[in-house]
C-alpha atoms as a PDB file:
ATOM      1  CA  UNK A   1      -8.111 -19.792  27.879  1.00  0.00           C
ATOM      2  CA  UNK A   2      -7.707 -21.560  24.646  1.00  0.00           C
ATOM      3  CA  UNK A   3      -9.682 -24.760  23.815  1.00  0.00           C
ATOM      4  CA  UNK A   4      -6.629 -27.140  23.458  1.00  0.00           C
ATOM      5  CA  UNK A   5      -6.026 -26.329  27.533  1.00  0.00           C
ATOM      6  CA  UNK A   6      -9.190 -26.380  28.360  1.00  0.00           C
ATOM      7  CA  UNK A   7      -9.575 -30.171  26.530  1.00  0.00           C
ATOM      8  CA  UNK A   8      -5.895 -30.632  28.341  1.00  0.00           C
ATOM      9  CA  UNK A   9      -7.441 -30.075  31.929  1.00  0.00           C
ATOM     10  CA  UNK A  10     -10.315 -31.949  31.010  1.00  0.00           C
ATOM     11  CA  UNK A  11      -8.281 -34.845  30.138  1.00  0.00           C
ATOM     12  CA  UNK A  12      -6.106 -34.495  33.211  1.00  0.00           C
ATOM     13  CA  UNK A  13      -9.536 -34.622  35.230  1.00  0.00           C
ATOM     14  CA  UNK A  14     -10.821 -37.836  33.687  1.00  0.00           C
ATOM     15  CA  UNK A  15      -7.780 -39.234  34.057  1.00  0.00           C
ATOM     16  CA  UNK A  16      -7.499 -38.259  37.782  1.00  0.00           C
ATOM     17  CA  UNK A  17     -10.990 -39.543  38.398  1.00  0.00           C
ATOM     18  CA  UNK A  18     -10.321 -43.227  36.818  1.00  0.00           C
ATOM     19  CA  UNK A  19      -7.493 -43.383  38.948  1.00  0.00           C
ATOM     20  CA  UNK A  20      -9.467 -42.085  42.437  1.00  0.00           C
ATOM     21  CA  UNK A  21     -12.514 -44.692  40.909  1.00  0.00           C
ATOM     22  CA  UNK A  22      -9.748 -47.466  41.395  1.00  0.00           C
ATOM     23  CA  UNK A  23      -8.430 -46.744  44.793  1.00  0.00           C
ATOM     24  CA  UNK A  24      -9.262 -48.494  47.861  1.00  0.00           C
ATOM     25  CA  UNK A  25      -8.099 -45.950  50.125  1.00  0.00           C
ATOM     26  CA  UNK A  26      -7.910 -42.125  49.340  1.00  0.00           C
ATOM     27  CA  UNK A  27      -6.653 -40.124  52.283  1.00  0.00           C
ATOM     28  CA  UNK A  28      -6.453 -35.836  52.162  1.00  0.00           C
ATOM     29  CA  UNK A  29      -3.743 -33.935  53.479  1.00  0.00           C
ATOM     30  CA  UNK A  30      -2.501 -30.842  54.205  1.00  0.00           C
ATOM     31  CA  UNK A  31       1.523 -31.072  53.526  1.00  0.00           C
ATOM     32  CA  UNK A  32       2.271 -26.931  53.368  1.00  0.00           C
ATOM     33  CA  UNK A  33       4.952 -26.526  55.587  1.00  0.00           C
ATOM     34  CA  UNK A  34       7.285 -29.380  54.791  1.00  0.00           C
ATOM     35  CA  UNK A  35      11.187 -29.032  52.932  1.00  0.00           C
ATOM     36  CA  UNK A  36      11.049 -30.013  49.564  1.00  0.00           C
ATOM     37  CA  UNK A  37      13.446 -32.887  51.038  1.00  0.00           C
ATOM     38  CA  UNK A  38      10.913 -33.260  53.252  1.00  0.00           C
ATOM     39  CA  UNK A  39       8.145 -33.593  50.884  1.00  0.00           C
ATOM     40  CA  UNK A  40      10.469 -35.857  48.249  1.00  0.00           C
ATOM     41  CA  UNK A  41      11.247 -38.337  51.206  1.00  0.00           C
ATOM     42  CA  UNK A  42       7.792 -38.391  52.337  1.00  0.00           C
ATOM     43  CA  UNK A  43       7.024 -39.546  48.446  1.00  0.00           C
ATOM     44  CA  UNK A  44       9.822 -41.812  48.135  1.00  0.00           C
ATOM     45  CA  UNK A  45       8.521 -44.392  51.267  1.00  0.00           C
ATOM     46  CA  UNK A  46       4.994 -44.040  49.409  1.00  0.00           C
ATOM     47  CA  UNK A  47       6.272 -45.092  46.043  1.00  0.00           C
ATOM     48  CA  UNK A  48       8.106 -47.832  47.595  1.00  0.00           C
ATOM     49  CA  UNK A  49       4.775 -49.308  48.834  1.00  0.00           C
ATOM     50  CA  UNK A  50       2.720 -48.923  46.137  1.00  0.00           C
ATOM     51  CA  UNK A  51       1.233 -45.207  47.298  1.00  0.00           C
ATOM     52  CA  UNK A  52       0.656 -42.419  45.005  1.00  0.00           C
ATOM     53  CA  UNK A  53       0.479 -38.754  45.939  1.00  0.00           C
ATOM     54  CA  UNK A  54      -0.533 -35.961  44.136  1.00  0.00           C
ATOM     55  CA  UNK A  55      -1.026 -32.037  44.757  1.00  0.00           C
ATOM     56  CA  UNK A  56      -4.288 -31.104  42.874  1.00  0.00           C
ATOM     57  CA  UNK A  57      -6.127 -27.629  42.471  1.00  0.00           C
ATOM     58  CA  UNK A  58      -8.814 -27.758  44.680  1.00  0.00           C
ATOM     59  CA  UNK A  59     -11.361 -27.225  41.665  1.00  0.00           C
ATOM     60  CA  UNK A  60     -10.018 -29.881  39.629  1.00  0.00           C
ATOM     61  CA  UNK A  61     -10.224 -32.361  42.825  1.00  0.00           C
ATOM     62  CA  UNK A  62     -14.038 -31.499  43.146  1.00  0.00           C
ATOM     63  CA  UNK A  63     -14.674 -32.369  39.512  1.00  0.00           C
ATOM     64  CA  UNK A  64     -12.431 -35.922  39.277  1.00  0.00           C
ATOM     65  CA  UNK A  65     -14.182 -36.615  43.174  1.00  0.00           C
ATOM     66  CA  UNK A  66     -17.845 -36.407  40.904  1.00  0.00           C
ATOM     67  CA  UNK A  67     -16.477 -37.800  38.126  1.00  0.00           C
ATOM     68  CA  UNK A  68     -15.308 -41.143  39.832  1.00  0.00           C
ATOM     69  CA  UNK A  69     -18.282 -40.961  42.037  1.00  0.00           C
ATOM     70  CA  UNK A  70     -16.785 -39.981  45.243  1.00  0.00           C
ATOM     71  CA  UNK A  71     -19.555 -38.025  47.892  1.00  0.00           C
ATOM     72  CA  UNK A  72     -18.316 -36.317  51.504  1.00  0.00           C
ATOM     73  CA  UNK A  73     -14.607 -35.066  51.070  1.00  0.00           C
ATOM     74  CA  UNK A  74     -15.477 -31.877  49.485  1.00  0.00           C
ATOM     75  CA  UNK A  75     -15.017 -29.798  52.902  1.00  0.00           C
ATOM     76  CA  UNK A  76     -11.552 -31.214  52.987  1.00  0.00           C
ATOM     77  CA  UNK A  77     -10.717 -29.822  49.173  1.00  0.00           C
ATOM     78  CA  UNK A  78     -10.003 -26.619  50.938  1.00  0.00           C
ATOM     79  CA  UNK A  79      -6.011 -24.883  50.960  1.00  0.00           C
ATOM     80  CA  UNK A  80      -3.306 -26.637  49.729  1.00  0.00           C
ATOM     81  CA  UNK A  81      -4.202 -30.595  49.258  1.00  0.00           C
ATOM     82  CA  UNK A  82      -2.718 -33.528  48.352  1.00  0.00           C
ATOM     83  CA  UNK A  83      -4.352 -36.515  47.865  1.00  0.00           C
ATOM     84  CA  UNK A  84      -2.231 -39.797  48.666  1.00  0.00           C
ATOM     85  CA  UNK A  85      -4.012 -43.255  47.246  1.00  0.00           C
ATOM     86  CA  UNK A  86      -3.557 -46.934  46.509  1.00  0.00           C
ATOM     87  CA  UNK A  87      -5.528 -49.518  44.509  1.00  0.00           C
ATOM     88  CA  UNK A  88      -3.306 -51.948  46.087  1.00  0.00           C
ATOM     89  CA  UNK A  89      -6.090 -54.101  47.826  1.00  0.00           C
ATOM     90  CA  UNK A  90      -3.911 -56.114  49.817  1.00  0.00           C
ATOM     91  CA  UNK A  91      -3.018 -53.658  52.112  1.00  0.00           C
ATOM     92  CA  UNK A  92      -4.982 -50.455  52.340  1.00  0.00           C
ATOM     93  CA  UNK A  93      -3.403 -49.617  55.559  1.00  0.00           C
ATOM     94  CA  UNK A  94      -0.505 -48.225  54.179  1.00  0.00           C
ATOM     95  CA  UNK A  95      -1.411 -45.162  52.783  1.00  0.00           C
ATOM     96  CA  UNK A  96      -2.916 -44.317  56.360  1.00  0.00           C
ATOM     97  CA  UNK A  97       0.306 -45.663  58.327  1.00  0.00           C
ATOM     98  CA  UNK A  98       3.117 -44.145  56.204  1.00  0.00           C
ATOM     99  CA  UNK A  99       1.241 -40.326  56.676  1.00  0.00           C
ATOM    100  CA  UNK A 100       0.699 -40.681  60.282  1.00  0.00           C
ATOM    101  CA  UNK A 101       4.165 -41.345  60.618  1.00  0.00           C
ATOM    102  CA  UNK A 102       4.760 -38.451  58.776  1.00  0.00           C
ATOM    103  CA  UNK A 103       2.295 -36.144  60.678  1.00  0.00           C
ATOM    104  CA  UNK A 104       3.719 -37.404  64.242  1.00  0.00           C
ATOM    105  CA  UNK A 105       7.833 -36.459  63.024  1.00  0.00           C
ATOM    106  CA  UNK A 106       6.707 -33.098  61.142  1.00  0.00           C
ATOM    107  CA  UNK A 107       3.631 -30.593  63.025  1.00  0.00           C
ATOM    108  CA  UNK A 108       2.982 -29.208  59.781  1.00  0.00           C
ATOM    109  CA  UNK A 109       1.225 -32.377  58.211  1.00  0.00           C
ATOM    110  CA  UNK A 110      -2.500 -32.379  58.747  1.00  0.00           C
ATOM    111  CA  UNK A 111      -4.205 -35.348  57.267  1.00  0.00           C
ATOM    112  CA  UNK A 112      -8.050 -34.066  56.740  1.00  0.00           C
ATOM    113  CA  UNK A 113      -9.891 -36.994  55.958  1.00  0.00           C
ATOM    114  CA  UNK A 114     -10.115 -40.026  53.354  1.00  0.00           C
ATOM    115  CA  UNK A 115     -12.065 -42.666  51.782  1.00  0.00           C
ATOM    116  CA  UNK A 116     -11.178 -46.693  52.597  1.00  0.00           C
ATOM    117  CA  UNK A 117     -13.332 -49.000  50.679  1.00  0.00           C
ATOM    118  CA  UNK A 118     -15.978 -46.319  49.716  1.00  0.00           C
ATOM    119  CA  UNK A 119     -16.263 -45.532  53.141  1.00  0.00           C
ATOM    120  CA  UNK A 120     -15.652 -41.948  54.574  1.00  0.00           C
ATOM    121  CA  UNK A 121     -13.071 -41.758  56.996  1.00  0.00           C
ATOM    122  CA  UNK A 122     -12.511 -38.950  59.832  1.00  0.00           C
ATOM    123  CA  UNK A 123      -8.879 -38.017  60.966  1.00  0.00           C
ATOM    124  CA  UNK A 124      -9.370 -40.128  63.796  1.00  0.00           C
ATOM    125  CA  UNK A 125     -10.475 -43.182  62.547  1.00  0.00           C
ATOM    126  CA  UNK A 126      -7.164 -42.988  60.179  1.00  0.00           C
ATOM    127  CA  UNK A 127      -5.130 -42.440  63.077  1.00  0.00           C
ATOM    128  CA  UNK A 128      -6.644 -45.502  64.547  1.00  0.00           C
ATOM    129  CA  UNK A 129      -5.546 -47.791  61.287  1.00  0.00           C
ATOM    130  CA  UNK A 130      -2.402 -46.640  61.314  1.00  0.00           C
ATOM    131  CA  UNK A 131      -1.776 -48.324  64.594  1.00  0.00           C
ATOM    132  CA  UNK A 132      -2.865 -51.581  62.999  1.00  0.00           C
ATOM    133  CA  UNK A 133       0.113 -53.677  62.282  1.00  0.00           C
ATOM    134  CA  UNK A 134       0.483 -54.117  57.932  1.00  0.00           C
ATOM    135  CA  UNK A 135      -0.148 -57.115  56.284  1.00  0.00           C
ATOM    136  CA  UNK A 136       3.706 -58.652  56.969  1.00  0.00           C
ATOM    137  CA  UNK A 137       3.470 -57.865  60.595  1.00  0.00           C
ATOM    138  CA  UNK A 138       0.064 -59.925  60.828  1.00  0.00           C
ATOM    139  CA  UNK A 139       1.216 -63.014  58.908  1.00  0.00           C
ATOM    140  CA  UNK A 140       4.303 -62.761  60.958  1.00  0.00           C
ATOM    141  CA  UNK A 141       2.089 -62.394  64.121  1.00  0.00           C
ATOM    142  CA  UNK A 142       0.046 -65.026  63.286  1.00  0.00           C
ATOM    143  CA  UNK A 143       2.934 -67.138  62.601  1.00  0.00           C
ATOM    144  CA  UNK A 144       4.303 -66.777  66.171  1.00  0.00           C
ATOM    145  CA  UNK A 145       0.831 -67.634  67.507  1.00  0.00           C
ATOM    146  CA  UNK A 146       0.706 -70.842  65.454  1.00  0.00           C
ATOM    147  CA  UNK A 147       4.065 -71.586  66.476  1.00  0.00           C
ATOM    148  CA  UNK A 148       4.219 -71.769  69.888  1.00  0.00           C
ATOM    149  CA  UNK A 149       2.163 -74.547  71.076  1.00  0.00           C
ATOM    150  CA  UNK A 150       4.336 -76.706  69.223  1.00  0.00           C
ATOM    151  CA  UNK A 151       7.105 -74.723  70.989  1.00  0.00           C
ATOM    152  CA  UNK A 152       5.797 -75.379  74.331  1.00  0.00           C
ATOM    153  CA  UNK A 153       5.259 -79.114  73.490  1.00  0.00           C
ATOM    154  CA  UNK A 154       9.069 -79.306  72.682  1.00  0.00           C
ATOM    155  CA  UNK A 155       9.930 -77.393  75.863  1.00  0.00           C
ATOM    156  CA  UNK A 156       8.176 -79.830  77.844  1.00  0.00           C
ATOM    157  CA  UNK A 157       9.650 -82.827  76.009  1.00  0.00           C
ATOM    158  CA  UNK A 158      12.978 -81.872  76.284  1.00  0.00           C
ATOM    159  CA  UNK A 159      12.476 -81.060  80.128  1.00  0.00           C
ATOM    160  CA  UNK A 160      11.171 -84.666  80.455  1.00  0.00           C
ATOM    161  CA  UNK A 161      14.153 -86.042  78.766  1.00  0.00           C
ATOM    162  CA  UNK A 162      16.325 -83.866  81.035  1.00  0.00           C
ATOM    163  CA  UNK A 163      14.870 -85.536  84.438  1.00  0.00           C
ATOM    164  CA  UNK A 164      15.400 -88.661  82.853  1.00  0.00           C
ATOM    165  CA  UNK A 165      19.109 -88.063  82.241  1.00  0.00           C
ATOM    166  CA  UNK A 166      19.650 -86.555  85.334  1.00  0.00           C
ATOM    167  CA  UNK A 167      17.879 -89.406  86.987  1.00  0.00           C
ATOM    168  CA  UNK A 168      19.758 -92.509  85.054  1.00  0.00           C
ATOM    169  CA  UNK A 169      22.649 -90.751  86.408  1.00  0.00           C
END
């Protein structure tokens, strides 16, 4: 191998590990099995919210994982991996939501493991946050919430105003 591909891999890997340093949540899949329209759809909805994925040799995965400082996921580097991430901070759930989705339409998606925050996370506790509602459904959750005492009060009101009519009459 010359030197100029070695130095190109090695640039790739550095690269690969900044970006992995940066992400808040890292999950690992195995995606063998899915269409390539499968596969380009699947990419599509994470691109659309701010989710990268990419397929990585297993070696160079191991090396940008020290690199950046990452400890744990090395038994999931094993057969054909991607790795799907975000640095979006605002909602890390995402990543976790969009592939579980993904894993429950198609049998051939296994999602491995991850990292969310610096923390390692098991298949099952991914699962779990995928159930969470995202950030919008929250907000718009917590809007509701906030809403309806002051919907009950004007329920009450208007069926006090009601007797009243039905009363003058």
């Amino acid at each position: 191998m010359s030197k100029a591909a070695i130095a190109e891999k090695e640039k790739f890997v550095d690269a690969f590990a900044e970006e992995l340093k940066a992400a808040k949540a890292i999950l690992i899949i195995n995606y063998l099995g899915l269409t390539v329209e499968e596969v380009t759809n699947m990419r599509k909805e994470l691109r659309e919210n701010d989710v990268n994925m990419k397929v990585v040799k297993n070696t160079y995965l191991r090396r940008a994982a020290a690199k950046a400082g990452i400890e744990g996921l090395d038994e999931t580097f094993v057969g054909p991996t991607a790795v799907i991430y975000t640095d979006n901070a605002d909602d890390i759930t995402e990543p976790a939501r969009i592939v579980s989705k993904y894993e429950d339409d198609y049998d051939v998606i296994d999602i491995k493991g991850g990292m969310l925050e610096g923390k390692l996370t098991s298949k099952e506790e991914i699962k779990e946050l995928a159930a969470i509602p995202g950030r919008e459904g929250l907000l718009s959750m917590l809007v509701s919430v906030l809403q309806a005492p002051v919907r009950n009060f004007a329920y009450a009101v208007k069926a006090v105003a009601d007797s009243k009519d039905e009363s003058a009459e």
